[in-house]
N, C-alpha and C. Protein backbone atom coordinates (compact mmCIF):
# COMPACT_ATOMS: atom_id res chain seq x y z
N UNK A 1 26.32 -218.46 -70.77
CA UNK A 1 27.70 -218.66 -70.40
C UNK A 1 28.26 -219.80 -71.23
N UNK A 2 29.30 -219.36 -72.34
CA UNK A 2 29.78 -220.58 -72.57
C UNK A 2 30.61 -220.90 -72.25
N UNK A 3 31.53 -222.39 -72.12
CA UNK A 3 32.32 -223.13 -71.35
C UNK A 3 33.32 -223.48 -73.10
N UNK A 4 34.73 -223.08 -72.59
CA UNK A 4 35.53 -223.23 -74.18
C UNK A 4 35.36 -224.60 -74.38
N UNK A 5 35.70 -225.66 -73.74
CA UNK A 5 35.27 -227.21 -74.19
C UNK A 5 34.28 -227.24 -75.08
N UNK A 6 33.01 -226.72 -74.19
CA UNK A 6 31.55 -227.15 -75.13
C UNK A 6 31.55 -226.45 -76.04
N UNK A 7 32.21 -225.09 -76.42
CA UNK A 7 31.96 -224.87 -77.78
C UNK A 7 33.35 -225.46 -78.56
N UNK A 8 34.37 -225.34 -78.09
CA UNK A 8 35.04 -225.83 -79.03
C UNK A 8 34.66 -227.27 -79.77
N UNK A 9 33.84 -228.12 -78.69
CA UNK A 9 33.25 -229.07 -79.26
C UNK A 9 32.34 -229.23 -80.27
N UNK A 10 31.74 -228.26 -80.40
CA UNK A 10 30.59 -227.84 -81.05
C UNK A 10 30.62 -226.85 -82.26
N UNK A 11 31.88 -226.66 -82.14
CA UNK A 11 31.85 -225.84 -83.79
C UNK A 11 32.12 -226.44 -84.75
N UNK A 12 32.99 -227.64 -85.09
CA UNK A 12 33.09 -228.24 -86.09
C UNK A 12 31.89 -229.42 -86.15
N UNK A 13 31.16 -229.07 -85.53
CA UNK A 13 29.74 -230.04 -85.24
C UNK A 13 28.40 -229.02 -85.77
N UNK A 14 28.94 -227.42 -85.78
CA UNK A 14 27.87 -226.68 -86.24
C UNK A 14 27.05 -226.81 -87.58
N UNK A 15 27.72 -227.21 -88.89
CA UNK A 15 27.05 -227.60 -89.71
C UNK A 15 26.33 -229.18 -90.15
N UNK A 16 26.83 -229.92 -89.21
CA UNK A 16 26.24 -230.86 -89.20
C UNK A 16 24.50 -231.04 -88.15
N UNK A 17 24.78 -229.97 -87.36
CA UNK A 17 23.60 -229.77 -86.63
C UNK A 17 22.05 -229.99 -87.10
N UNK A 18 21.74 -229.03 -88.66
CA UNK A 18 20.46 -229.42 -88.87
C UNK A 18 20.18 -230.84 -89.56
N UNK A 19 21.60 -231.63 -89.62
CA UNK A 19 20.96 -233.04 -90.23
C UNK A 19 21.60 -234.12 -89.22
N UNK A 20 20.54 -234.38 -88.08
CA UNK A 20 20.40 -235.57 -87.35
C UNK A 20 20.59 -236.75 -87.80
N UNK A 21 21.54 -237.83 -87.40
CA UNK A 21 21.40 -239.19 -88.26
C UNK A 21 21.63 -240.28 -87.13
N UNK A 22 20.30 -240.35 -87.73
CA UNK A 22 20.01 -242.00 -86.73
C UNK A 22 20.88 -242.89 -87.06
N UNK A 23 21.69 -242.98 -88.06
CA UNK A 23 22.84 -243.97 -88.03
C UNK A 23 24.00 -243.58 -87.68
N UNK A 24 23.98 -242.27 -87.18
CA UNK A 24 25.85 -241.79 -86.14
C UNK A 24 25.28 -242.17 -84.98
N UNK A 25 23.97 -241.92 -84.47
CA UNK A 25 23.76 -241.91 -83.16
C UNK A 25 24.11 -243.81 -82.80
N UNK A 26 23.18 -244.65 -83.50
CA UNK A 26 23.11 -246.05 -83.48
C UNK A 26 24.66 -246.61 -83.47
N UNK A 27 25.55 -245.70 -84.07
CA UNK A 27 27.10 -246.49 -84.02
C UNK A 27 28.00 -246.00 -82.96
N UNK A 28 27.03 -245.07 -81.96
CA UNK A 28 27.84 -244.46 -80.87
C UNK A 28 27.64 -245.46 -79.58
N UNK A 29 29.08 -246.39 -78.93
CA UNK A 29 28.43 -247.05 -77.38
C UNK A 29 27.92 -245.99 -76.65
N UNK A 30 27.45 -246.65 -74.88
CA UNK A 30 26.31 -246.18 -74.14
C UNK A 30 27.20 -245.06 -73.77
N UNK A 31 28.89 -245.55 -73.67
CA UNK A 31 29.58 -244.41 -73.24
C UNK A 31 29.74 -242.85 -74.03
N UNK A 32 29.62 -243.00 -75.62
CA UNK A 32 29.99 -241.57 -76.44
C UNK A 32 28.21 -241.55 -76.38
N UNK A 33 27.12 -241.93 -76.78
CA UNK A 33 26.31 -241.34 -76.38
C UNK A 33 26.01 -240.50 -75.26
N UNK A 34 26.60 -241.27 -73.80
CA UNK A 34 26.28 -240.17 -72.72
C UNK A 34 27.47 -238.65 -73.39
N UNK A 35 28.28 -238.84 -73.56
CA UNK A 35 28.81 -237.99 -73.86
C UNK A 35 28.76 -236.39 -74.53
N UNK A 36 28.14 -237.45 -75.71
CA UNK A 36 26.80 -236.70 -76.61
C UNK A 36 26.03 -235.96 -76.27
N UNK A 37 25.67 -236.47 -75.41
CA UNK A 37 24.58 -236.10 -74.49
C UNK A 37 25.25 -234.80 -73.60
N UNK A 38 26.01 -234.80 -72.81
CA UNK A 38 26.61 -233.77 -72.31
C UNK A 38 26.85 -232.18 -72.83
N UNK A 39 27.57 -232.80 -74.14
CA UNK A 39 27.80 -231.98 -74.92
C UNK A 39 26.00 -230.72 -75.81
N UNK A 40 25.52 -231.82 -75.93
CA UNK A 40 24.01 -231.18 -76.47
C UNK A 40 23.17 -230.43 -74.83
N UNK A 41 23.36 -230.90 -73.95
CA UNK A 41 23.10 -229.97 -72.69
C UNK A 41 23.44 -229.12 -72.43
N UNK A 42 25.06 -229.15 -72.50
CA UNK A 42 26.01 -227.75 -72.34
C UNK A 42 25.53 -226.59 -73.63
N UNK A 43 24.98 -227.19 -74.81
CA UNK A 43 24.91 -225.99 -76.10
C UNK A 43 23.51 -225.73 -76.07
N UNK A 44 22.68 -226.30 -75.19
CA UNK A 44 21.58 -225.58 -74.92
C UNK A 44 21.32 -225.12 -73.68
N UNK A 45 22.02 -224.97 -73.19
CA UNK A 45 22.16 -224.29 -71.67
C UNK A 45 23.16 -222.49 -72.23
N UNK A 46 23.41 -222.56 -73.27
CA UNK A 46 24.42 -220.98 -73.75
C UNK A 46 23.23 -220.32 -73.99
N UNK A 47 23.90 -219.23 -73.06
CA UNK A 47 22.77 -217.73 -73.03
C UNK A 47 22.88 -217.63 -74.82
N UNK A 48 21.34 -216.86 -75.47
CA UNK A 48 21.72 -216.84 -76.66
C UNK A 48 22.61 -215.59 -76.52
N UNK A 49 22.81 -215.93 -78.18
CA UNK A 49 24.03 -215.00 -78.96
C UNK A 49 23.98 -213.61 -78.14
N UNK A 50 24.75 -213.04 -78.19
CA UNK A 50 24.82 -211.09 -78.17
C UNK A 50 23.87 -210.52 -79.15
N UNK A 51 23.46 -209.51 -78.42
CA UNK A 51 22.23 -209.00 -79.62
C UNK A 51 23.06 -207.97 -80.19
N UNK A 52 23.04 -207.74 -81.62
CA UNK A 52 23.81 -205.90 -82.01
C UNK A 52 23.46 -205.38 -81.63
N UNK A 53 24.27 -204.45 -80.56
CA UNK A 53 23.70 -203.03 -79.93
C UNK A 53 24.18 -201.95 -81.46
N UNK A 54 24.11 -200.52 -80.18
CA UNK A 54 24.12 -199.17 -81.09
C UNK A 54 23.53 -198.92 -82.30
N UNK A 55 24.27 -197.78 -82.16
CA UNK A 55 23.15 -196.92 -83.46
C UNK A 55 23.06 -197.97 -84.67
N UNK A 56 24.43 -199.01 -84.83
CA UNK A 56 24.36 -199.84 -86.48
C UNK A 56 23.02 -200.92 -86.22
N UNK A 57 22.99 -201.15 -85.15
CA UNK A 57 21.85 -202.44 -84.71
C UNK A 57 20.24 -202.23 -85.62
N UNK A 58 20.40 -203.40 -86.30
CA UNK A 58 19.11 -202.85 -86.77
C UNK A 58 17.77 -204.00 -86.29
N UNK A 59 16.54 -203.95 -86.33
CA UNK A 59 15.56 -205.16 -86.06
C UNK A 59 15.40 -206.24 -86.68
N UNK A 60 16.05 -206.01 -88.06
CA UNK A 60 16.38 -207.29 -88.97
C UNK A 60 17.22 -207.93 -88.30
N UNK A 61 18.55 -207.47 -87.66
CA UNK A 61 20.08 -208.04 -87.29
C UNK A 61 19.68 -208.62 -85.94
N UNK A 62 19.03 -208.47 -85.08
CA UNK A 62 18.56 -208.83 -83.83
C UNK A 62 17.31 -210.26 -84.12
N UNK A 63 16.93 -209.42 -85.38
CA UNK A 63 15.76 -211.01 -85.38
C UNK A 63 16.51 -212.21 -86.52
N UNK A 64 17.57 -212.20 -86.79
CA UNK A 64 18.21 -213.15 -88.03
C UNK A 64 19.01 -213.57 -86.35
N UNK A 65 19.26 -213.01 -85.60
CA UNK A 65 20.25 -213.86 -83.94
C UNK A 65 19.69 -214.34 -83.95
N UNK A 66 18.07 -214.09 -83.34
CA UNK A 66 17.01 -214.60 -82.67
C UNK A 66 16.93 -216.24 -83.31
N UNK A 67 16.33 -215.94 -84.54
CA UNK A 67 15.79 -216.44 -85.97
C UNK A 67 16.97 -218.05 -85.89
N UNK A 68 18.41 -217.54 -85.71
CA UNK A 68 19.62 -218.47 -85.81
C UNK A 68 19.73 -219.56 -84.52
N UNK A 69 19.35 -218.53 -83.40
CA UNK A 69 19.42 -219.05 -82.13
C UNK A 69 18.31 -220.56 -82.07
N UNK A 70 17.16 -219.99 -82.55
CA UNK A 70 16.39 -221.19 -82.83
C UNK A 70 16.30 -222.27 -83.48
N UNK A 71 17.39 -222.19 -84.78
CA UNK A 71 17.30 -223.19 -85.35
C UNK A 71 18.42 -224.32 -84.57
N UNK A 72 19.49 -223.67 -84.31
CA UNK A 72 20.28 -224.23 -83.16
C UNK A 72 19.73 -224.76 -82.39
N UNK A 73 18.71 -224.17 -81.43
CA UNK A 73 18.09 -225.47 -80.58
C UNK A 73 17.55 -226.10 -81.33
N UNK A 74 16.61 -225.85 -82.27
CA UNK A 74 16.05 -227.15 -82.81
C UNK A 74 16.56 -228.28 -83.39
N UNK A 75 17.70 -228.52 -83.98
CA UNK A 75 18.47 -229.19 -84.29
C UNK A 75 18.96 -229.83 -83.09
N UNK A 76 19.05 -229.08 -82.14
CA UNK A 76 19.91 -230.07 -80.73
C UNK A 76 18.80 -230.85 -79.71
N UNK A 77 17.93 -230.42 -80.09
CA UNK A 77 16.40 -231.17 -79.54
C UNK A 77 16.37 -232.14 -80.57
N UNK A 78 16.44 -231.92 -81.68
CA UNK A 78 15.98 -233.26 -82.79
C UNK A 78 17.29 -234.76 -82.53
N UNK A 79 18.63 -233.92 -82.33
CA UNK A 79 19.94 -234.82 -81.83
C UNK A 79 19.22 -235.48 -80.59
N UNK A 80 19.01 -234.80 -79.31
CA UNK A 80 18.97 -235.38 -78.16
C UNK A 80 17.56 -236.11 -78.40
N UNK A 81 16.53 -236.25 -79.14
CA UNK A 81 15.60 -237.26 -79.53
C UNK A 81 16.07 -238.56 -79.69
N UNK A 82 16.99 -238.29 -80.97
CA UNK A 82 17.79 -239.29 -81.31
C UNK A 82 18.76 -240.08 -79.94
N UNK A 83 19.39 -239.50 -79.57
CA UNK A 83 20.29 -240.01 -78.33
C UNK A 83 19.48 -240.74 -77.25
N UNK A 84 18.50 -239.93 -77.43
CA UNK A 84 17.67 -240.42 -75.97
C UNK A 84 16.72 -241.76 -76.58
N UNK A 85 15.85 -241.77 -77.57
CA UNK A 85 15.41 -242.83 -78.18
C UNK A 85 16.71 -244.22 -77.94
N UNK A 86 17.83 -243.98 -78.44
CA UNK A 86 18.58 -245.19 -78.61
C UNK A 86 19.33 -245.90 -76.87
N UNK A 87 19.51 -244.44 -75.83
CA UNK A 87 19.82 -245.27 -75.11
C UNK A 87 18.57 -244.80 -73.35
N UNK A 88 17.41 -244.45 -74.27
CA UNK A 88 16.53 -244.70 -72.90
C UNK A 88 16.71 -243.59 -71.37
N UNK A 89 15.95 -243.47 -70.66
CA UNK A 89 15.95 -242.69 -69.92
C UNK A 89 17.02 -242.60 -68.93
N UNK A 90 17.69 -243.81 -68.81
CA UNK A 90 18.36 -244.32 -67.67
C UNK A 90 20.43 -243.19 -68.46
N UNK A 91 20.23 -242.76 -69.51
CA UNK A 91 21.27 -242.12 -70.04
C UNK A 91 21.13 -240.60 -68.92
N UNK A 92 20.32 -240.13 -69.69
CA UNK A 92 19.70 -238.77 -69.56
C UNK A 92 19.75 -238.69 -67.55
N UNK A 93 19.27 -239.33 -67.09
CA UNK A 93 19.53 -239.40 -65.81
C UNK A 93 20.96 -239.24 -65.60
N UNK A 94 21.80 -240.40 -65.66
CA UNK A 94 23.00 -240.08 -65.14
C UNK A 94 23.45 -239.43 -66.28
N UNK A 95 23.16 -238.51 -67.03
CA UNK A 95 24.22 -237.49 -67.26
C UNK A 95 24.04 -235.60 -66.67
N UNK A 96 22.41 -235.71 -66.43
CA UNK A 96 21.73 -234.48 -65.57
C UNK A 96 22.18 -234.91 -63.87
N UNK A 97 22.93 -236.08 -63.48
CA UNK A 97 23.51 -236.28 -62.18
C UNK A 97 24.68 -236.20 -61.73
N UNK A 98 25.21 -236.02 -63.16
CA UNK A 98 26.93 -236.57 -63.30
C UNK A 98 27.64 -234.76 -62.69
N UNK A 99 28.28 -235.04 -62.06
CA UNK A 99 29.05 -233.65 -61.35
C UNK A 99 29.88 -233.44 -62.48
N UNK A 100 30.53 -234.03 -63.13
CA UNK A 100 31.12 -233.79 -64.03
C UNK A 100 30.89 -233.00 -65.54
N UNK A 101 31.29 -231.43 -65.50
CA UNK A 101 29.80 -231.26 -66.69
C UNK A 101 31.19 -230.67 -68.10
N UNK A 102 30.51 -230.42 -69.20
CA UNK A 102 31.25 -230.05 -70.20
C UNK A 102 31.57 -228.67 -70.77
């Protein structure tokens, strides 16, 4: 399920995804980190992609989703490393508490 916020947030953030930088994260306060943080929860919480149905669907086109879907999380696991390294467990808590979601 995606939520238009979190992706709209997240698309002009899509190519920056596979390169993590410990120096955006380090210049973000405790507040845009939690934020950060929100945002990287909400884009790994999206059912993956649609698979191609019908007759055009082929096993290549279903495994390049698959194939895409993964690198996406991995990149948002390598971000939330980063986030979570700089501001500690006590982030990650109140933002998996916060009623408020993205």
């Amino acid at each position: 399920r995606h939520t238009a916020p979190a992706t709209t947030a997240l698309h002009p953030l899509t190519p920056l995804l596979p390169l993590p930088s410990a120096a955006a994260v380090e210049a973000l306060d405790g507040n845009a980190a939690n934020v950060l943080l929100k945002y990287i929860y909400s884009a790994l919480s999206f059912a993956h992609p649609p698979t191609p149905e019908g007759s055009d669907a082929t096993s290549a086109a279903v495994a390049t989703a698959e194939q895409e879907q993964k690198k996406r999380s991995a990149s948002l696991l390598k971000w939330h490393a980063l986030v979570a390294a700089k501001t500690g467990p006590g982030s990650v808590i109140r933002v998996m508490t916060d009623r408020k979601r993205v």
